[in-house]
N, C-alpha and C. Protein backbone atom coordinates (compact mmCIF):
# COMPACT_ATOMS: atom_id res chain seq x y z
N UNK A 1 -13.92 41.67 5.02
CA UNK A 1 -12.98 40.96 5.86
C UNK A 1 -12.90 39.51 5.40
N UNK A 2 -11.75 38.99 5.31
CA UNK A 2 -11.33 37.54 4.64
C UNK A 2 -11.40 36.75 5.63
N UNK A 3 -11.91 36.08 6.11
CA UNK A 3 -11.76 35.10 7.11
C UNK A 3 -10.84 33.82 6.66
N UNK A 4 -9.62 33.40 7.46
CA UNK A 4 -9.37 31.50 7.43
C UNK A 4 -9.71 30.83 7.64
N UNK A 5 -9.65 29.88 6.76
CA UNK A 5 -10.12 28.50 7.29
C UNK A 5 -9.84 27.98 8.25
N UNK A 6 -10.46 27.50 9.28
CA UNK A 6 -10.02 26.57 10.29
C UNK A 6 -10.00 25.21 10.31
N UNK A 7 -10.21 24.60 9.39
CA UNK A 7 -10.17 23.10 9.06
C UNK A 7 -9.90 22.70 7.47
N UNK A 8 -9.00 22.30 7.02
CA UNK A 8 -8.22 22.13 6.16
C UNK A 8 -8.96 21.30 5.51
N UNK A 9 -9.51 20.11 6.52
CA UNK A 9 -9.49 18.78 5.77
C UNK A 9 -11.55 18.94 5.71
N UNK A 10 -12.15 19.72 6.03
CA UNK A 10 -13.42 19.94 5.27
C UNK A 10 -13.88 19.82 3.89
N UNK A 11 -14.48 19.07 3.53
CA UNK A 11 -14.57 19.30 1.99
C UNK A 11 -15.55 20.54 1.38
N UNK A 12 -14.91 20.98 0.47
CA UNK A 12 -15.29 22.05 -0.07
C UNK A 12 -15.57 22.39 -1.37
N UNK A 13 -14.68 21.68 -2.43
CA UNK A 13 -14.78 21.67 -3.49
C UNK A 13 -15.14 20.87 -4.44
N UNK A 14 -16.13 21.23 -5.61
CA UNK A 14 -16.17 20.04 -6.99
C UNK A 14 -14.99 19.73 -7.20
N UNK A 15 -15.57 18.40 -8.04
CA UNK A 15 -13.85 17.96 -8.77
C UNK A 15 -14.11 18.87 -10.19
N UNK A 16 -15.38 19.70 -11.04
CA UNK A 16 -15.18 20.07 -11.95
C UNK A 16 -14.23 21.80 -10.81
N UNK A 17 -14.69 22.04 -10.33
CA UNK A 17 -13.75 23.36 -9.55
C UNK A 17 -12.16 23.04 -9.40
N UNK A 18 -12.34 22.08 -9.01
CA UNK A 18 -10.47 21.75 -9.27
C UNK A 18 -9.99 21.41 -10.10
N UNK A 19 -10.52 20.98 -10.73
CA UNK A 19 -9.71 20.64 -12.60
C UNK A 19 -9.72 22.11 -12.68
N UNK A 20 -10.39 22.81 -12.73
CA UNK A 20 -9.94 24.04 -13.36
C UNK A 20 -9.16 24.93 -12.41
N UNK A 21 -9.19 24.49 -11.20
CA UNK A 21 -8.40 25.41 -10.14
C UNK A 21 -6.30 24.91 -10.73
N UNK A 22 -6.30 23.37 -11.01
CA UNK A 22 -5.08 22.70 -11.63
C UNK A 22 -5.13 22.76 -12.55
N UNK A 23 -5.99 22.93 -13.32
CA UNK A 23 -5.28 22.96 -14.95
C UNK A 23 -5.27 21.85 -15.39
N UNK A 24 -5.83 20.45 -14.89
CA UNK A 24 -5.86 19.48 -15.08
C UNK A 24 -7.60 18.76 -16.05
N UNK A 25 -7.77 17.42 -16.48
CA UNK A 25 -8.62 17.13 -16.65
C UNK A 25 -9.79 16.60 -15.70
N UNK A 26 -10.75 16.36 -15.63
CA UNK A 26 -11.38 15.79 -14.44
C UNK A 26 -11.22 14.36 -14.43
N UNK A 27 -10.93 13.93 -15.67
CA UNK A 27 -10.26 12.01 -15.54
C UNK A 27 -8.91 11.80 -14.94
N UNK A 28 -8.31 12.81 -15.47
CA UNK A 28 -6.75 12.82 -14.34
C UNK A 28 -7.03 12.84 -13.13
N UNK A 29 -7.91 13.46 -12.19
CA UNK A 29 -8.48 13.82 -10.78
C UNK A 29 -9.06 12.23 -10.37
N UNK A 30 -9.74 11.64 -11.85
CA UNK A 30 -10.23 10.18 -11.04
C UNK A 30 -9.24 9.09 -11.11
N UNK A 31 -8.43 9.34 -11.98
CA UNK A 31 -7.38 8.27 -11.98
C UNK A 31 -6.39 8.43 -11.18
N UNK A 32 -6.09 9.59 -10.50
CA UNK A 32 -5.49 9.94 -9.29
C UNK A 32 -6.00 8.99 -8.14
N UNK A 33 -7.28 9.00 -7.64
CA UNK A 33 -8.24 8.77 -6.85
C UNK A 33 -8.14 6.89 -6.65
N UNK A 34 -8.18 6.65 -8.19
CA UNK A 34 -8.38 4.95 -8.53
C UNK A 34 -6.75 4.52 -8.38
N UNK A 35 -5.71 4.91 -8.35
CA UNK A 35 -4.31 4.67 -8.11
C UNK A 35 -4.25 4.73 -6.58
N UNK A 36 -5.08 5.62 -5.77
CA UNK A 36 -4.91 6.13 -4.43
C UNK A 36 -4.05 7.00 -3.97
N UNK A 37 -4.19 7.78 -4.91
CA UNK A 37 -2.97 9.02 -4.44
C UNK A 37 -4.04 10.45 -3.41
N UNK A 38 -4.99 10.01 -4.01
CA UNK A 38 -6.17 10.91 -3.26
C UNK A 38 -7.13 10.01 -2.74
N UNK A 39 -8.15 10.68 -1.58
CA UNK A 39 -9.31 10.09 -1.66
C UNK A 39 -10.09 10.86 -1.30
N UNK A 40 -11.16 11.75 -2.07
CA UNK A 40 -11.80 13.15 -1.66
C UNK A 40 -13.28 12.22 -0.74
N UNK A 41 -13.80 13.45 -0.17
CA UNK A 41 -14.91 12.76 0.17
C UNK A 41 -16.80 12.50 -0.85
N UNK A 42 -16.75 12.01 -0.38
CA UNK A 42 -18.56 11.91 -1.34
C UNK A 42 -19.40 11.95 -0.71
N UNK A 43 -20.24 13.16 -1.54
CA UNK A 43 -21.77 13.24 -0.84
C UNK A 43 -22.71 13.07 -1.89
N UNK A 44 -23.56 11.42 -1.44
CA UNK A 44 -24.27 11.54 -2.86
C UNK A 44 -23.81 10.93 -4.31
N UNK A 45 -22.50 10.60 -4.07
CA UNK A 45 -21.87 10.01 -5.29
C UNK A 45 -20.88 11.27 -5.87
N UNK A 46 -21.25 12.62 -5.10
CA UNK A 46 -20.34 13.68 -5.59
C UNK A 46 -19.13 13.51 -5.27
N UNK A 47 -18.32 14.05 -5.63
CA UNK A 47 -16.77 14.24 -4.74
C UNK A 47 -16.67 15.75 -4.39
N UNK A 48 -16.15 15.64 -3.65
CA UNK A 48 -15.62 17.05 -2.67
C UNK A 48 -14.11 17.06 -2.24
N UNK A 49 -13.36 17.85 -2.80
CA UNK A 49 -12.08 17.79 -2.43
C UNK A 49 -11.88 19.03 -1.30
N UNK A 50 -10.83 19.19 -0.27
CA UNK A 50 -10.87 19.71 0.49
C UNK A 50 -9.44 20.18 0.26
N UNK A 51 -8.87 21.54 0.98
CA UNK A 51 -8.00 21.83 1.28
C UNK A 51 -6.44 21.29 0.84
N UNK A 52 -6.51 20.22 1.93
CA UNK A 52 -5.41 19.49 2.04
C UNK A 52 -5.50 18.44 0.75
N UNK A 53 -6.92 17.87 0.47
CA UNK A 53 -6.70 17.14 -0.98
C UNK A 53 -6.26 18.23 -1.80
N UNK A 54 -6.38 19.29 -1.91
CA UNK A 54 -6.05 20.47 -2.84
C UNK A 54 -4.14 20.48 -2.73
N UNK A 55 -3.59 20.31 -1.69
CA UNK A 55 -2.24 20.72 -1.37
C UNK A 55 -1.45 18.95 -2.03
N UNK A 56 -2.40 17.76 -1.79
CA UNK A 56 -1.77 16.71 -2.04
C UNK A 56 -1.82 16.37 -3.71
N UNK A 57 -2.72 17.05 -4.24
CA UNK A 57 -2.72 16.72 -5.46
C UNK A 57 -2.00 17.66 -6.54
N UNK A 58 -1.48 18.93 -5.72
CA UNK A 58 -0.39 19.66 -6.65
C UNK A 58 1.33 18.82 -6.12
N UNK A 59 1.29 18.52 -5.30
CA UNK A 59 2.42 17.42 -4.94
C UNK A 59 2.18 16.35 -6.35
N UNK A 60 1.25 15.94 -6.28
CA UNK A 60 1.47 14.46 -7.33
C UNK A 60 1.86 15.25 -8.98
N UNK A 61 0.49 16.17 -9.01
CA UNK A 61 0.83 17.00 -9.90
C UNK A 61 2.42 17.26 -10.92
N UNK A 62 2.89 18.03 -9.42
CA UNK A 62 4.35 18.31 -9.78
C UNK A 62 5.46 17.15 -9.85
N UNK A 63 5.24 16.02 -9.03
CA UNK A 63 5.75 15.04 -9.75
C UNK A 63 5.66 14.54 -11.11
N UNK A 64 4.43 14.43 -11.17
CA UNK A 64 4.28 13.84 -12.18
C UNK A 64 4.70 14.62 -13.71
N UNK A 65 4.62 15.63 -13.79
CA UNK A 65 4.33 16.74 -14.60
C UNK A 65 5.49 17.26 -14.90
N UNK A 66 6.41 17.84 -13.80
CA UNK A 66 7.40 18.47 -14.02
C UNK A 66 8.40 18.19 -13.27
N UNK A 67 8.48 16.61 -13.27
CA UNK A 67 9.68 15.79 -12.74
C UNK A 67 9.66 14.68 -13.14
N UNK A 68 9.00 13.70 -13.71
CA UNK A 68 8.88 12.92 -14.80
C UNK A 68 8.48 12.05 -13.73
N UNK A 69 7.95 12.08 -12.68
CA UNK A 69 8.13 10.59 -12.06
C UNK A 69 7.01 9.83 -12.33
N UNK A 70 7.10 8.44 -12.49
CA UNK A 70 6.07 7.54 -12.63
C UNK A 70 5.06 7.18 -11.56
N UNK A 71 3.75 6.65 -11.26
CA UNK A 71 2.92 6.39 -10.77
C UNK A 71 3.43 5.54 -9.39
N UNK A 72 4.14 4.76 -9.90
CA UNK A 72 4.98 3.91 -8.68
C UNK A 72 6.01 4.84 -8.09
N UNK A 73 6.28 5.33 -8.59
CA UNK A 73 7.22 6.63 -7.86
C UNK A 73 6.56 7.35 -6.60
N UNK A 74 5.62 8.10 -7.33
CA UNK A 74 4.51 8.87 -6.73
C UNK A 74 3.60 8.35 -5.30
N UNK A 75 3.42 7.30 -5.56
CA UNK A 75 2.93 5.85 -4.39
C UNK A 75 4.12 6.07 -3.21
N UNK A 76 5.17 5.65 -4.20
CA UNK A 76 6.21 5.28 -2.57
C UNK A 76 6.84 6.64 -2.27
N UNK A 77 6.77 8.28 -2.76
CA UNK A 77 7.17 9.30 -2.33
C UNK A 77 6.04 9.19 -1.42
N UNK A 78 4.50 9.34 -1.50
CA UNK A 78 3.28 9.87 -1.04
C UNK A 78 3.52 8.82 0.25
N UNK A 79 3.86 7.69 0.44
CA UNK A 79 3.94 6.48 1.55
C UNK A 79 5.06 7.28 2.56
N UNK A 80 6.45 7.43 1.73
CA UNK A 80 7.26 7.85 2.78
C UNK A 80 7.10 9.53 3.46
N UNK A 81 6.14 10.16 2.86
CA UNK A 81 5.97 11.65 2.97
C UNK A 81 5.13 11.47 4.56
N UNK A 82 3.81 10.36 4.21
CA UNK A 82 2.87 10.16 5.52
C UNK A 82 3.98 9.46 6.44
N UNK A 83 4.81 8.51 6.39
CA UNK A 83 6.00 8.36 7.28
C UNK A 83 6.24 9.34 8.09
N UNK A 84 7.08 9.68 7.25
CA UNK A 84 8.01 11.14 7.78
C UNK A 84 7.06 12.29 8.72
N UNK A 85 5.95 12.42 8.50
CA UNK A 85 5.12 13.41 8.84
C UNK A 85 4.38 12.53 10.23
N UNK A 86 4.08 10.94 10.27
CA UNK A 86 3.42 10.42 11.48
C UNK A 86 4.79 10.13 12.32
N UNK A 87 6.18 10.61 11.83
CA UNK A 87 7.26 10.04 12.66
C UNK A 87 7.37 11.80 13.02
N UNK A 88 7.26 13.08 12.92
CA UNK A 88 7.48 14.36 13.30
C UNK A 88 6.66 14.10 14.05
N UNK A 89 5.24 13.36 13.88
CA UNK A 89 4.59 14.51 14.91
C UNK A 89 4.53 13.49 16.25
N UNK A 90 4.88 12.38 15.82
CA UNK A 90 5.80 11.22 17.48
C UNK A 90 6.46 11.71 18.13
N UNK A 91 7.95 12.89 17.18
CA UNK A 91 8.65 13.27 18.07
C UNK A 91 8.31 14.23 18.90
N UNK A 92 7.47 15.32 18.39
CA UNK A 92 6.62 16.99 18.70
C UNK A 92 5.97 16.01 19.96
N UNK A 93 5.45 15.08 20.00
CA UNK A 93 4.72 14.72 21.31
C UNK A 93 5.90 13.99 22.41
N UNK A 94 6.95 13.46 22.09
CA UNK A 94 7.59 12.59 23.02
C UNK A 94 8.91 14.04 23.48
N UNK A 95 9.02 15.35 22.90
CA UNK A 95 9.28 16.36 22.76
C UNK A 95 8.31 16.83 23.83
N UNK A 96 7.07 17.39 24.10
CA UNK A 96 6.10 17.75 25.11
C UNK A 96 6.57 17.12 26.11
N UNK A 97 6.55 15.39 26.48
CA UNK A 97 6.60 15.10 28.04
C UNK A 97 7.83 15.60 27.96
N UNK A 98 9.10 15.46 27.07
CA UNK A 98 10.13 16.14 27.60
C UNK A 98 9.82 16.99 28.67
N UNK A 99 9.57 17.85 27.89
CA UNK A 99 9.06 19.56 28.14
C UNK A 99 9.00 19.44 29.78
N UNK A 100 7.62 19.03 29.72
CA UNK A 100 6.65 18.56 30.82
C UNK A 100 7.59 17.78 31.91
N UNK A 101 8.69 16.81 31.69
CA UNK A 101 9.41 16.40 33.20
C UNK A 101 10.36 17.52 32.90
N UNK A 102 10.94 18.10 32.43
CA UNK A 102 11.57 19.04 32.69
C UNK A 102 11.26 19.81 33.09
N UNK A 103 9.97 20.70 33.14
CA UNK A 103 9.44 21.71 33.83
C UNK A 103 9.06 20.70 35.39
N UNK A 104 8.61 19.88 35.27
CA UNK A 104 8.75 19.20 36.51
C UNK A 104 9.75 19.38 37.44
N UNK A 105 10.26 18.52 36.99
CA UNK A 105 11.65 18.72 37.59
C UNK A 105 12.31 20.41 38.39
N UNK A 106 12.10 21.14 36.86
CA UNK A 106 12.71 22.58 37.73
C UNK A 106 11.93 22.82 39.08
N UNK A 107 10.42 22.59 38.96
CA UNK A 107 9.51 23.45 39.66
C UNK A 107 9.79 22.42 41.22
N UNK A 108 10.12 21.32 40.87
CA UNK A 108 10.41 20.74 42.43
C UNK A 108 11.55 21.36 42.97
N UNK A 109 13.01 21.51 42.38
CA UNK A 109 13.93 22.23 42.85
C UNK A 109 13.51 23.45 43.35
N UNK A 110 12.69 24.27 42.70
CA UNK A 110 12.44 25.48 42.74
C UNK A 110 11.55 25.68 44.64
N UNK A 111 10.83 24.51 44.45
CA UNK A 111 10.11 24.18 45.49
C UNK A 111 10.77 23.83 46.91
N UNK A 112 11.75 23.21 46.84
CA UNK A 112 12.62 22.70 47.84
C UNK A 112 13.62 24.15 47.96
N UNK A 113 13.85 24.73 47.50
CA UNK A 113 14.83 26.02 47.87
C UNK A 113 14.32 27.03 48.17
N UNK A 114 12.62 27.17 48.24
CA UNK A 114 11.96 28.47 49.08
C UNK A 114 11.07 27.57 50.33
N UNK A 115 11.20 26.27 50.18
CA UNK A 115 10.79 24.94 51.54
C UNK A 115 12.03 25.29 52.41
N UNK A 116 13.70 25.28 52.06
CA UNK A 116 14.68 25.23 52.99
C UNK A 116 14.74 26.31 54.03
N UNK A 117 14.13 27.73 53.06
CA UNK A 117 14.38 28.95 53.94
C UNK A 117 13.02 29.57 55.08
């Protein structure tokens, strides 16, 4: 039985396991890191990449690689991507109280029309 992961952002992996999981070198993985396109965690001086470092670094990857984009490119896509993603999940919450006075709301009507009879 395969179990999922339940936490993405756990670290899990060498950086020699992911160079070879990408196809990449392990100096590409640190010069990723020293630009700040990543920042895995360390135990010990090790690095441990996790999940989601796994999902952000085939993003740069594929920029870089097989879209020509430059390092400064890559910076201000990766800036406006965390944008875009801390401005969804503003709306997903200001979306909930919606929700929430709207269900309000019904359940008082709802309340006052079995109160009248």
């Amino acid at each position: 039985m395969v179990r999922k992961r339940q936490d993405r952002r756990s670290p899990l992996y060498m950086i020699s396991v992911v160079s070879r999981m990408l196809e990449v070198h392990p100096q590409t993985l640190r010069m990723y890191e020293r630009e700040g396109f990543i920042c895995p965690h360390r135990i010990n001086r090790q690095r441990l990449y996790s999940d989601e470092d796994l999902d952000r670094l085939n993003l740069v990857i594929r920029l870089t690689k097989e879209l020509g984009v430059n390092k400064a490119g890559v910076d201000i896509i990766l800036r406006m991507r965390n944008q875009l993603t801390a401005m969804q999940n503003e709306m997903n919450e200001m979306m909930r109280y919606l929700d929430d006075d709207v269900r309000s709301d019904f359940e008082e009507r709802i309340r006052k029309v079995f109160e009248e009879k």
